[in-house]
PDB file of N, CA and C in Angstrom:
ATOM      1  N   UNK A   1      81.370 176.389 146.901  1.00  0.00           N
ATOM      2  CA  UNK A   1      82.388 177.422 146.895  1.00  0.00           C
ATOM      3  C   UNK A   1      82.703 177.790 148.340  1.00  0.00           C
ATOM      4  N   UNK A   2      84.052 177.999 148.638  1.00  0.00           N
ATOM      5  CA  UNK A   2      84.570 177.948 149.878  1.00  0.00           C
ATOM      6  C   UNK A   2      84.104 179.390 150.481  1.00  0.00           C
ATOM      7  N   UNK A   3      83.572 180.030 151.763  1.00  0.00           N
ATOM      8  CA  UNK A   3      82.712 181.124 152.030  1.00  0.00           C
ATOM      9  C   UNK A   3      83.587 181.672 151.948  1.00  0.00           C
ATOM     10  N   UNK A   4      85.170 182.088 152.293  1.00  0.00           N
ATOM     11  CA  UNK A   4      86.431 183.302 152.295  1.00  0.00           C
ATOM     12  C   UNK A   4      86.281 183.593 150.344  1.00  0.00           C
ATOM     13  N   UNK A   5      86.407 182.479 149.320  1.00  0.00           N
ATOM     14  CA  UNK A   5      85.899 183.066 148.622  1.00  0.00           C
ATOM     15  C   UNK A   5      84.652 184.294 147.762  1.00  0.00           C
ATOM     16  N   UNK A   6      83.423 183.691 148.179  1.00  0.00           N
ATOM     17  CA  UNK A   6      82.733 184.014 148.054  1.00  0.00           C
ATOM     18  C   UNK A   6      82.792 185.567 148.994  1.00  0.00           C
ATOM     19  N   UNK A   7      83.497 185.675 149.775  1.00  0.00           N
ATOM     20  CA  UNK A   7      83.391 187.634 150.903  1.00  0.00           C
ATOM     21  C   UNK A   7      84.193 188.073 149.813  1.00  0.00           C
ATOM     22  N   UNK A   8      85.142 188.240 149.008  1.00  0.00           N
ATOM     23  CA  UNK A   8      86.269 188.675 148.321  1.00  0.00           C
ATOM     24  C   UNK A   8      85.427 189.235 147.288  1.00  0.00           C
ATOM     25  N   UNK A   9      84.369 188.207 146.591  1.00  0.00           N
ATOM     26  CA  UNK A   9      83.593 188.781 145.635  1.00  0.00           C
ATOM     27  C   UNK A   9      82.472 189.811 145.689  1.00  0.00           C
ATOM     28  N   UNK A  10      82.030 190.357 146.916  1.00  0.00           N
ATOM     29  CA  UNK A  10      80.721 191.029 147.517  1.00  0.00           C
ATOM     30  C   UNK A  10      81.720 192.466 148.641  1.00  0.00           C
ATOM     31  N   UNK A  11      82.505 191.934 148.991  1.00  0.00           N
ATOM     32  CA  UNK A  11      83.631 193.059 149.528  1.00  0.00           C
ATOM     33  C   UNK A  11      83.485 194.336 148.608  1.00  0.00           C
ATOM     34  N   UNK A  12      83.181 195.667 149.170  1.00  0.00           N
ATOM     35  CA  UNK A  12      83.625 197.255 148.624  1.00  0.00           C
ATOM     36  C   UNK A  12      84.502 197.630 149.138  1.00  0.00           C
ATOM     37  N   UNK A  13      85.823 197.563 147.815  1.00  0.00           N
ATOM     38  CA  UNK A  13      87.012 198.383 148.686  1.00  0.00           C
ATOM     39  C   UNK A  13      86.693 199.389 148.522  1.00  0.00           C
ATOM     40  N   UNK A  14      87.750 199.884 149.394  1.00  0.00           N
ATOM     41  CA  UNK A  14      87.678 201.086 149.978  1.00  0.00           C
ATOM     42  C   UNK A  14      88.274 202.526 149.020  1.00  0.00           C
ATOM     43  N   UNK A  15      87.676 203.635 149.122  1.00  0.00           N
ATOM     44  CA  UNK A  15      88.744 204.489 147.851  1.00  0.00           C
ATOM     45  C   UNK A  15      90.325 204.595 148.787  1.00  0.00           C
ATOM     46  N   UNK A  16      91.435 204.920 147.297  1.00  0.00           N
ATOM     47  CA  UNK A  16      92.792 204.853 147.111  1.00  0.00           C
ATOM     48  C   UNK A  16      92.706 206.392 148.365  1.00  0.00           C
ATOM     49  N   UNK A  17      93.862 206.096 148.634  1.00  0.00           N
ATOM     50  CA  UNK A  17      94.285 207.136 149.762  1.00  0.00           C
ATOM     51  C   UNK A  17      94.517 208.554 149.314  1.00  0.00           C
ATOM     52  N   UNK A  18      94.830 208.349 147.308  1.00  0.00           N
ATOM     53  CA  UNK A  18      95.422 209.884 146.742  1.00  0.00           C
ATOM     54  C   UNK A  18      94.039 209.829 145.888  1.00  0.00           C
ATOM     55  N   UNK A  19      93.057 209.232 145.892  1.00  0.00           N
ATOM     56  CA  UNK A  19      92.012 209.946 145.080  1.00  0.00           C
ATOM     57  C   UNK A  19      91.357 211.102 145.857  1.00  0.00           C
ATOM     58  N   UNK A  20      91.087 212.514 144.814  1.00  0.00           N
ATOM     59  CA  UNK A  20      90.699 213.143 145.620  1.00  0.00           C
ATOM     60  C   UNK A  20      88.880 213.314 145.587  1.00  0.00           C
ATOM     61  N   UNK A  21      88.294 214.130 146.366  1.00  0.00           N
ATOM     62  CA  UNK A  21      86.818 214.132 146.142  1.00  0.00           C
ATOM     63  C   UNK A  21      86.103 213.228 147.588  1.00  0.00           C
ATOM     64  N   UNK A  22      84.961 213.348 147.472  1.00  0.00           N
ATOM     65  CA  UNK A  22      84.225 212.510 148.273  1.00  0.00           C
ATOM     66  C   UNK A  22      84.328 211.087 147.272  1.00  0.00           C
ATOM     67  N   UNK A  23      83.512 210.119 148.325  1.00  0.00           N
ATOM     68  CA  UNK A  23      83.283 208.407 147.964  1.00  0.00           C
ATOM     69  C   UNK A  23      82.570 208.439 147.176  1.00  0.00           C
ATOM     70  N   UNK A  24      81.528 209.457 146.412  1.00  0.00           N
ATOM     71  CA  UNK A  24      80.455 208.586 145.741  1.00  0.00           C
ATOM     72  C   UNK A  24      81.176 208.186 144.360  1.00  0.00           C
ATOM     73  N   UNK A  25      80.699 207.315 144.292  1.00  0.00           N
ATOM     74  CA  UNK A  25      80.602 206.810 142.492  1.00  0.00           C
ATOM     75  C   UNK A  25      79.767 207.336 141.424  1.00  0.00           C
ATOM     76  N   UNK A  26      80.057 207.454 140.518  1.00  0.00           N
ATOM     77  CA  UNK A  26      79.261 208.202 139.461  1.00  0.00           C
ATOM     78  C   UNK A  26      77.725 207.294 139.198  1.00  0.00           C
ATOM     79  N   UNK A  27      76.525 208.315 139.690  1.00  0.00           N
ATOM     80  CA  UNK A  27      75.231 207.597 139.495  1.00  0.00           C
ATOM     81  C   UNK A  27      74.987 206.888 140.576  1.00  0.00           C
ATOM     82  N   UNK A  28      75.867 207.261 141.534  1.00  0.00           N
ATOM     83  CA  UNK A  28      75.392 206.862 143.186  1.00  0.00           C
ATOM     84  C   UNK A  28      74.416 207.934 143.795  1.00  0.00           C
ATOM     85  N   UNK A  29      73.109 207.219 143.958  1.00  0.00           N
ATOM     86  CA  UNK A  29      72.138 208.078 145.070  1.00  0.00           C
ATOM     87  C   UNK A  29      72.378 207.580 146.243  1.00  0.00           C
ATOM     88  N   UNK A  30      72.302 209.307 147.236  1.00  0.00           N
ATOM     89  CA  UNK A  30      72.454 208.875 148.674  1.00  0.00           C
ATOM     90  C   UNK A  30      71.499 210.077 149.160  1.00  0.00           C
ATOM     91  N   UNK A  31      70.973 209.990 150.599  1.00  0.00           N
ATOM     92  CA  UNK A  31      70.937 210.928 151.315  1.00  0.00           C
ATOM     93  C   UNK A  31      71.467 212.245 151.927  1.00  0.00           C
ATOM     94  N   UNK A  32      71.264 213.054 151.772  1.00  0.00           N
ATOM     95  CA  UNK A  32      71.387 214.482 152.129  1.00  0.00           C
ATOM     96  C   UNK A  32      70.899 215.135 153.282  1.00  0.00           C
ATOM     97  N   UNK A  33      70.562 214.977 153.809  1.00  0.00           N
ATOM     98  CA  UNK A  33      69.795 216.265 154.984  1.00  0.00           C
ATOM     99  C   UNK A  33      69.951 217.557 154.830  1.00  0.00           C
ATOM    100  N   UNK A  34      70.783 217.660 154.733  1.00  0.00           N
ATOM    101  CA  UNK A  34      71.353 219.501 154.501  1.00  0.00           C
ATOM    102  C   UNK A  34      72.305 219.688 153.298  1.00  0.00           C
ATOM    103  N   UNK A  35      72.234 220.437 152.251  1.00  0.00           N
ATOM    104  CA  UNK A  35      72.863 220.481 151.324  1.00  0.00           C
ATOM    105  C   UNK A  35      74.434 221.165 151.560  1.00  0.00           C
ATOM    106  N   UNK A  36      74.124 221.581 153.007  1.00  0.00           N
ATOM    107  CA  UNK A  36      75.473 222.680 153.481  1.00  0.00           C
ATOM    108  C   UNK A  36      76.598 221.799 153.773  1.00  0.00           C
ATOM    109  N   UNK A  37      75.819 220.150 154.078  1.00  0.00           N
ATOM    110  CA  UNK A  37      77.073 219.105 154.590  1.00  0.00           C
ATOM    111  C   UNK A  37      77.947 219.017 153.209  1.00  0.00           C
ATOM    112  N   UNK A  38      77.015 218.510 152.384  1.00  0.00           N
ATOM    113  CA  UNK A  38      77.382 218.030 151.205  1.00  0.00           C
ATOM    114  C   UNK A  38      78.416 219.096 150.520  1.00  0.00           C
ATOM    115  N   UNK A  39      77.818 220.170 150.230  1.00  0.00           N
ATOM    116  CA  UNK A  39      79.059 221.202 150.011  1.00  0.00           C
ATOM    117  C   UNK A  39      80.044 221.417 150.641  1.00  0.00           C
ATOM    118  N   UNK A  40      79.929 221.384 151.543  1.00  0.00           N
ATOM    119  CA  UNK A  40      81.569 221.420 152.858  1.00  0.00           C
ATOM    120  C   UNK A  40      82.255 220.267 152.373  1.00  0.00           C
ATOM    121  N   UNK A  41      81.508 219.085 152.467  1.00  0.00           N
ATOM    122  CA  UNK A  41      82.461 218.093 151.721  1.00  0.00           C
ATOM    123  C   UNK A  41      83.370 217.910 150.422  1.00  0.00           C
ATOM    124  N   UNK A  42      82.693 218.254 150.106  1.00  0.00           N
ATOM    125  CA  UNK A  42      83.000 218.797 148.299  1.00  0.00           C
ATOM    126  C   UNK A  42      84.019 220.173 148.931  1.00  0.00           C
ATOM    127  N   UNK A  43      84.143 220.842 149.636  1.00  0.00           N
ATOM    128  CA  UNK A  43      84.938 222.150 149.806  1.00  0.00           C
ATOM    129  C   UNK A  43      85.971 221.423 150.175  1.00  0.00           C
ATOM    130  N   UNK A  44      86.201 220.249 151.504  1.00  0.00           N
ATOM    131  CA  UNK A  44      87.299 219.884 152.164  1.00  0.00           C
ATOM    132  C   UNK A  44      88.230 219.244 151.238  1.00  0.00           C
ATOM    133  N   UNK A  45      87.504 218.556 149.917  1.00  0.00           N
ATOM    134  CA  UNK A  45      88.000 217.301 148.940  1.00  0.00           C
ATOM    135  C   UNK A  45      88.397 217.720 147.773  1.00  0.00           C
ATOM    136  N   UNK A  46      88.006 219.343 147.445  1.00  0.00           N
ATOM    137  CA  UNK A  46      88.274 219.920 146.163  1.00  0.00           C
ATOM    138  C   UNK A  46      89.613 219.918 146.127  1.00  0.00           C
ATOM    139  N   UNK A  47      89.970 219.487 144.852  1.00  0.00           N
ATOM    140  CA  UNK A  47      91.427 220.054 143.823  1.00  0.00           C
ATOM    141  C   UNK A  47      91.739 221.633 144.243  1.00  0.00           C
ATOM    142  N   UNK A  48      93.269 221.566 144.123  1.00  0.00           N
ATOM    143  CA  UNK A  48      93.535 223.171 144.690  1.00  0.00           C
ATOM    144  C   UNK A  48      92.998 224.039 143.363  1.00  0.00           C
ATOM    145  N   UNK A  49      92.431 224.767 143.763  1.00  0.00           N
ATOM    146  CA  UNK A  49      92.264 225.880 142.730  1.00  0.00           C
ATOM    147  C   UNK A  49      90.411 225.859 141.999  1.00  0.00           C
ATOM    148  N   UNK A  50      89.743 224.561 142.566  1.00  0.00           N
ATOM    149  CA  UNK A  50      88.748 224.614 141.983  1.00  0.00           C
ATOM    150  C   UNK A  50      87.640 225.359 142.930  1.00  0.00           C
ATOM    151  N   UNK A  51      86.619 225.560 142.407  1.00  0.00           N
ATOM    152  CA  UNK A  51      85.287 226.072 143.361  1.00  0.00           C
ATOM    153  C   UNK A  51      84.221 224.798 143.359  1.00  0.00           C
ATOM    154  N   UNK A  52      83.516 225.200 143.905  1.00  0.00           N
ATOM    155  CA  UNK A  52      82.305 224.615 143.927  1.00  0.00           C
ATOM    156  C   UNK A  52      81.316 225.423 143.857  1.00  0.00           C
ATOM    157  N   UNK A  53      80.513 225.274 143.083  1.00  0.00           N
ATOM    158  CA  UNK A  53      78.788 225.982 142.500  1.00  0.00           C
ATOM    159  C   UNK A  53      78.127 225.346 142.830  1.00  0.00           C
ATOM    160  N   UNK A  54      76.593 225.788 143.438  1.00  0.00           N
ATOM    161  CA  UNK A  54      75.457 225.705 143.614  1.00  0.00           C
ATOM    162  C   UNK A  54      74.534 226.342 142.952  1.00  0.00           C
ATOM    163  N   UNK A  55      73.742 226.024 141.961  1.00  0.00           N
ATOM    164  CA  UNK A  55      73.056 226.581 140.786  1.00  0.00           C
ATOM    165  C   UNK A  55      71.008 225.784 140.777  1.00  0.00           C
ATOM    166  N   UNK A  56      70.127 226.762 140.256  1.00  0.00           N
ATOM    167  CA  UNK A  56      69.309 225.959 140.422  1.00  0.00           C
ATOM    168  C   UNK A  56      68.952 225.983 139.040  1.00  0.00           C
ATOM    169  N   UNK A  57      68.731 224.702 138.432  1.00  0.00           N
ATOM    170  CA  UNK A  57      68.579 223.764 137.896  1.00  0.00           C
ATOM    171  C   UNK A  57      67.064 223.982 137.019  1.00  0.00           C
ATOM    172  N   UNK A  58      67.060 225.196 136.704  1.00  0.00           N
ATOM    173  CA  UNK A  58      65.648 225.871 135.673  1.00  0.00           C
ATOM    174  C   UNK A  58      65.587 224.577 134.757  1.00  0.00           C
ATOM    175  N   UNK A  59      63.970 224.411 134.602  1.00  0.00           N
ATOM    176  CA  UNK A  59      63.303 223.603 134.073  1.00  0.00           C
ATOM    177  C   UNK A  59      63.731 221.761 133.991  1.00  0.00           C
ATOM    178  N   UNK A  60      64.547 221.864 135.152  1.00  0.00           N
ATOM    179  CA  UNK A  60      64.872 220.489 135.489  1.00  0.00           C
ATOM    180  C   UNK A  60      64.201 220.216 136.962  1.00  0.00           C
ATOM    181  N   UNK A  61      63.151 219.033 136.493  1.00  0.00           N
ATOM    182  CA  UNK A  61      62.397 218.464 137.856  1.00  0.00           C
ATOM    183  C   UNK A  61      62.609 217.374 138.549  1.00  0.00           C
ATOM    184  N   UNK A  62      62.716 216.652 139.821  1.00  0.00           N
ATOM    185  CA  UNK A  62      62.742 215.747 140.177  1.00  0.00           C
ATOM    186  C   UNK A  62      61.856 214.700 140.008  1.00  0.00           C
ATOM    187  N   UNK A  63      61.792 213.977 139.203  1.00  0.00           N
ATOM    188  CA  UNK A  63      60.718 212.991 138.400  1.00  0.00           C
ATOM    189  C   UNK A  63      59.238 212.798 139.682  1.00  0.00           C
ATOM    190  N   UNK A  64      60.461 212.122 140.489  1.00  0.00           N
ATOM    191  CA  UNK A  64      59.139 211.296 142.325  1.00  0.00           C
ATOM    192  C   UNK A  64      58.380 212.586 142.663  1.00  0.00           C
ATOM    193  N   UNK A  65      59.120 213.742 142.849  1.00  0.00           N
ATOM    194  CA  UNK A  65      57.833 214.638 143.105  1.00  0.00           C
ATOM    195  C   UNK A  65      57.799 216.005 142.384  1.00  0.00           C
ATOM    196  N   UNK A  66      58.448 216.151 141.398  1.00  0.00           N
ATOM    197  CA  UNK A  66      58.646 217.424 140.107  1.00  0.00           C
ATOM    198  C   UNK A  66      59.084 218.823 141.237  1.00  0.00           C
ATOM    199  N   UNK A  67      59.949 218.419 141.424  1.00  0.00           N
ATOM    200  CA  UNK A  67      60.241 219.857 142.269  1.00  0.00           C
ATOM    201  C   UNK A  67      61.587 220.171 141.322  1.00  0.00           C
ATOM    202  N   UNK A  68      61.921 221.462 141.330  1.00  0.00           N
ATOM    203  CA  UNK A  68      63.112 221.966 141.140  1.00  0.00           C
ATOM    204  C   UNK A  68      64.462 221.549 141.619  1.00  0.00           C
ATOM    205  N   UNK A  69      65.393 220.421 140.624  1.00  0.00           N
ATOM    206  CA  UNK A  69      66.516 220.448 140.990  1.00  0.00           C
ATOM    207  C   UNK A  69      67.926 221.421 141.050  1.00  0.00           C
ATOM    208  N   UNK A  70      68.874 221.020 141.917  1.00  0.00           N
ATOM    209  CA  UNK A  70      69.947 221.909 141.784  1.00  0.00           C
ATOM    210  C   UNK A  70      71.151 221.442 141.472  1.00  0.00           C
ATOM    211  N   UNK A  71      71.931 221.547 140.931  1.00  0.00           N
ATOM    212  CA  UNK A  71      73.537 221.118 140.342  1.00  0.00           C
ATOM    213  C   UNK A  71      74.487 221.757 141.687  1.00  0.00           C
ATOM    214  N   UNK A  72      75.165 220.932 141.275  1.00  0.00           N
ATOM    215  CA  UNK A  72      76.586 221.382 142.216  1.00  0.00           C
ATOM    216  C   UNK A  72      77.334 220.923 141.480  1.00  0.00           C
ATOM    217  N   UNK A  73      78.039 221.861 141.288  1.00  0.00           N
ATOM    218  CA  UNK A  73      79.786 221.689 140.440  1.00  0.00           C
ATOM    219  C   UNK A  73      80.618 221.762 140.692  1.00  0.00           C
ATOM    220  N   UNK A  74      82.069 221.155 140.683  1.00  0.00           N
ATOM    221  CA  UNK A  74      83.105 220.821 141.357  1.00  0.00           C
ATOM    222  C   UNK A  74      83.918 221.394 140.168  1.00  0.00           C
ATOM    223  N   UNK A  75      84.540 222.569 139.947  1.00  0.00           N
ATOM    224  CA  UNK A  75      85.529 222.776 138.825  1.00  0.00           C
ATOM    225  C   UNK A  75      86.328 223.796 138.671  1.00  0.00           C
ATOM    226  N   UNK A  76      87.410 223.672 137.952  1.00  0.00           N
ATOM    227  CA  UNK A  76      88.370 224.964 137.450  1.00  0.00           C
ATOM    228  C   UNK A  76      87.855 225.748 136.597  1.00  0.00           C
ATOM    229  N   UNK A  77      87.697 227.667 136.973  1.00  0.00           N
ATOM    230  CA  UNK A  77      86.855 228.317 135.400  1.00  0.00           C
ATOM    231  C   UNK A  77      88.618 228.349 135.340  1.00  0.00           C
ATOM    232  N   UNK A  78      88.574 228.752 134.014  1.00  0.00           N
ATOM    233  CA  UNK A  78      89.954 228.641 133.085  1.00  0.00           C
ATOM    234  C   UNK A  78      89.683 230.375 132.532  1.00  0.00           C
ATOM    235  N   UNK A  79      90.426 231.175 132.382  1.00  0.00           N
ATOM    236  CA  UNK A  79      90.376 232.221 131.596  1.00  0.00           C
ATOM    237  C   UNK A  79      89.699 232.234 130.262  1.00  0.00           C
ATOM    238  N   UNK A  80      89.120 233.194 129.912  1.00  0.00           N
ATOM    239  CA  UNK A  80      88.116 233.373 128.914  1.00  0.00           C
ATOM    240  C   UNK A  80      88.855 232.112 127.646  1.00  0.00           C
ATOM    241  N   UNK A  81      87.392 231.668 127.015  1.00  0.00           N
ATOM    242  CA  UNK A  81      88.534 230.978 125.591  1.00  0.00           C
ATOM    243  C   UNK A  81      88.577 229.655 126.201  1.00  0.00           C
ATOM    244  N   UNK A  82      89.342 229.550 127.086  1.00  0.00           N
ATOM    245  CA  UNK A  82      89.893 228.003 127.572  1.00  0.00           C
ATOM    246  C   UNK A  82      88.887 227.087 128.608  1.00  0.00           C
ATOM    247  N   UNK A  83      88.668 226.571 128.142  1.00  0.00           N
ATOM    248  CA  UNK A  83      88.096 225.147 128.765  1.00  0.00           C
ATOM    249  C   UNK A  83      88.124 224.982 130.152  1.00  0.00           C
ATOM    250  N   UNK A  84      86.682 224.971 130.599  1.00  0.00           N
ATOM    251  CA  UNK A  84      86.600 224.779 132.067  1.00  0.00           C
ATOM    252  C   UNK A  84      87.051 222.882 132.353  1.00  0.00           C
ATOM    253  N   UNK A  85      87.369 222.773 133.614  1.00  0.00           N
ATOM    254  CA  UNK A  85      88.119 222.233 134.043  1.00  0.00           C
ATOM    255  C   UNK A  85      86.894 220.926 135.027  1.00  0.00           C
ATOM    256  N   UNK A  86      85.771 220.158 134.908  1.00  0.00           N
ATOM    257  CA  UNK A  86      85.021 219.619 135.799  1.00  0.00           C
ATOM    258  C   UNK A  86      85.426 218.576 136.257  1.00  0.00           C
ATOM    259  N   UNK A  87      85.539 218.245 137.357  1.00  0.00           N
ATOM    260  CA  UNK A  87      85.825 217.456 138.402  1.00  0.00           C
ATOM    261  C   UNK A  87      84.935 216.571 138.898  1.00  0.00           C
ATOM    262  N   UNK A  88      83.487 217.069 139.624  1.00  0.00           N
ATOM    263  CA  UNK A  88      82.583 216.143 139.731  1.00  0.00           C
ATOM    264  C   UNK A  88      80.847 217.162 139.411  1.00  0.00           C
ATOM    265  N   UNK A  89      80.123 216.224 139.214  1.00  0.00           N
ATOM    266  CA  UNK A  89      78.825 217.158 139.162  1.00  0.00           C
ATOM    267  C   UNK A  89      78.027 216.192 139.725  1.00  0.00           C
ATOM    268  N   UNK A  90      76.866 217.024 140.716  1.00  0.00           N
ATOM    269  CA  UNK A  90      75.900 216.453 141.410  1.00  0.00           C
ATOM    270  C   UNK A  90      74.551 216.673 141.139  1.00  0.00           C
ATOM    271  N   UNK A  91      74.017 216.269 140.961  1.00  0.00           N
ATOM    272  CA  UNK A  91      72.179 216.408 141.080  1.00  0.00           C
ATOM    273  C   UNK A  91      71.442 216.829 142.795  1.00  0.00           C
ATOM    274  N   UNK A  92      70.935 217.974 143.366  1.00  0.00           N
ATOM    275  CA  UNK A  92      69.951 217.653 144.237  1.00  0.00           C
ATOM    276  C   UNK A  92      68.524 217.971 144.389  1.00  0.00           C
ATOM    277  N   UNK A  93      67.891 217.077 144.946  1.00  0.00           N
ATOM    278  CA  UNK A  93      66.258 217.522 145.314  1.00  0.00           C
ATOM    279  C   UNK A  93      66.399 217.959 146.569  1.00  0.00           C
ATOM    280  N   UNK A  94      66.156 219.257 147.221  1.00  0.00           N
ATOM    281  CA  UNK A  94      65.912 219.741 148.398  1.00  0.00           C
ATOM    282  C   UNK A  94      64.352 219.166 148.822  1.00  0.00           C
ATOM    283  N   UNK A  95      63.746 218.494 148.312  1.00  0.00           N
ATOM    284  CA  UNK A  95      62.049 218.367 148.792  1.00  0.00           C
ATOM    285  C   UNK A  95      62.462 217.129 149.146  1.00  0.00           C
ATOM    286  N   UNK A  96      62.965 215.921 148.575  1.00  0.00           N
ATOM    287  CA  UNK A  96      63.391 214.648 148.817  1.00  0.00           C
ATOM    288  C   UNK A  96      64.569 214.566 149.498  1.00  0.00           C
ATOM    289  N   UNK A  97      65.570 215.622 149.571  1.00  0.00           N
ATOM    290  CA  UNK A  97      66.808 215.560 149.975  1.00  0.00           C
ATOM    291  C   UNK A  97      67.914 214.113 149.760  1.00  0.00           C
ATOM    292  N   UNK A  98      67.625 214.127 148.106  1.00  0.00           N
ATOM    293  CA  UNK A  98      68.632 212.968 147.578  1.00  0.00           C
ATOM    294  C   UNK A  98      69.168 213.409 146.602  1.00  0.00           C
ATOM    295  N   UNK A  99      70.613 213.001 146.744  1.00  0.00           N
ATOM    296  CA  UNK A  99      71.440 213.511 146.027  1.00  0.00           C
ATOM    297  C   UNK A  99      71.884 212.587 144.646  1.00  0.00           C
ATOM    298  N   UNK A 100      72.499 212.706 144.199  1.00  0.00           N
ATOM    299  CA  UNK A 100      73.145 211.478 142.788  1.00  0.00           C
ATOM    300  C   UNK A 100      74.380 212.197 141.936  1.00  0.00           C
ATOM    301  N   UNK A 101      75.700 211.701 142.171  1.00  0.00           N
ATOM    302  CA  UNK A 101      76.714 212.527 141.236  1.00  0.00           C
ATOM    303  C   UNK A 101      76.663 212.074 139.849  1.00  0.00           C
ATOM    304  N   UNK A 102      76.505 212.644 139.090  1.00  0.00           N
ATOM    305  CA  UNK A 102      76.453 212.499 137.599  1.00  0.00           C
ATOM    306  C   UNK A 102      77.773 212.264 136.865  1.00  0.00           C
ATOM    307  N   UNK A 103      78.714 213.175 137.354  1.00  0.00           N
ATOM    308  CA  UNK A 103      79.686 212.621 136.838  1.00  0.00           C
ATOM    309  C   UNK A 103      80.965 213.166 138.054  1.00  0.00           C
TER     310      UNK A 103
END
């Protein structure tokens, strides 16, 4: 197989110019250092009108070392009644400082 083939197949494009949000892919783990980056990011990339939450994550542990995880939520609240609006959701371990978007 000719090698220009074979780069075409192993190549990550790149995200679309109008998607909004950060790069990760759903069920992508990455590194964190500071959870304050990660939220700023998520602040710069949010949909107009949504927030972002930081919540801790009662009786959910990080398997590698059982510490307390935290959610971050990317979403529209909607007026009472109506359907919140989610955009992206994250998993973090502050003890491991790794992150993973769920959806």
């Amino acid at each position: 197989m000719p090698k220009a083939a074979r780069k075409g197949k192993t190549e990550r494009r790149p995200p679309s110019p109008d998607r909004k949000g950060p790069a990760h892919a759903p069920f992508e783990e990455f590194s964190v250092n500071e959870l304050d980056k990660l939220v700023g990011e998520l602040e710069k990339t949010k949909p107009e009108g949504a927030t972002v939450d930081v919540s801790a994550m009662e009786d959910s542990h990080h398997s590698p070392c059982m510490q307390e995880m935290q959610a971050i939520v990317v979403q529209i609240v909607a007026p009472e009644g109506e359907p919140v609006q989610t955009f992206s959701m994250y998993q973090y371990c502050p003890a491991c400082k790794i992150a993973v978007r769920v959806l």
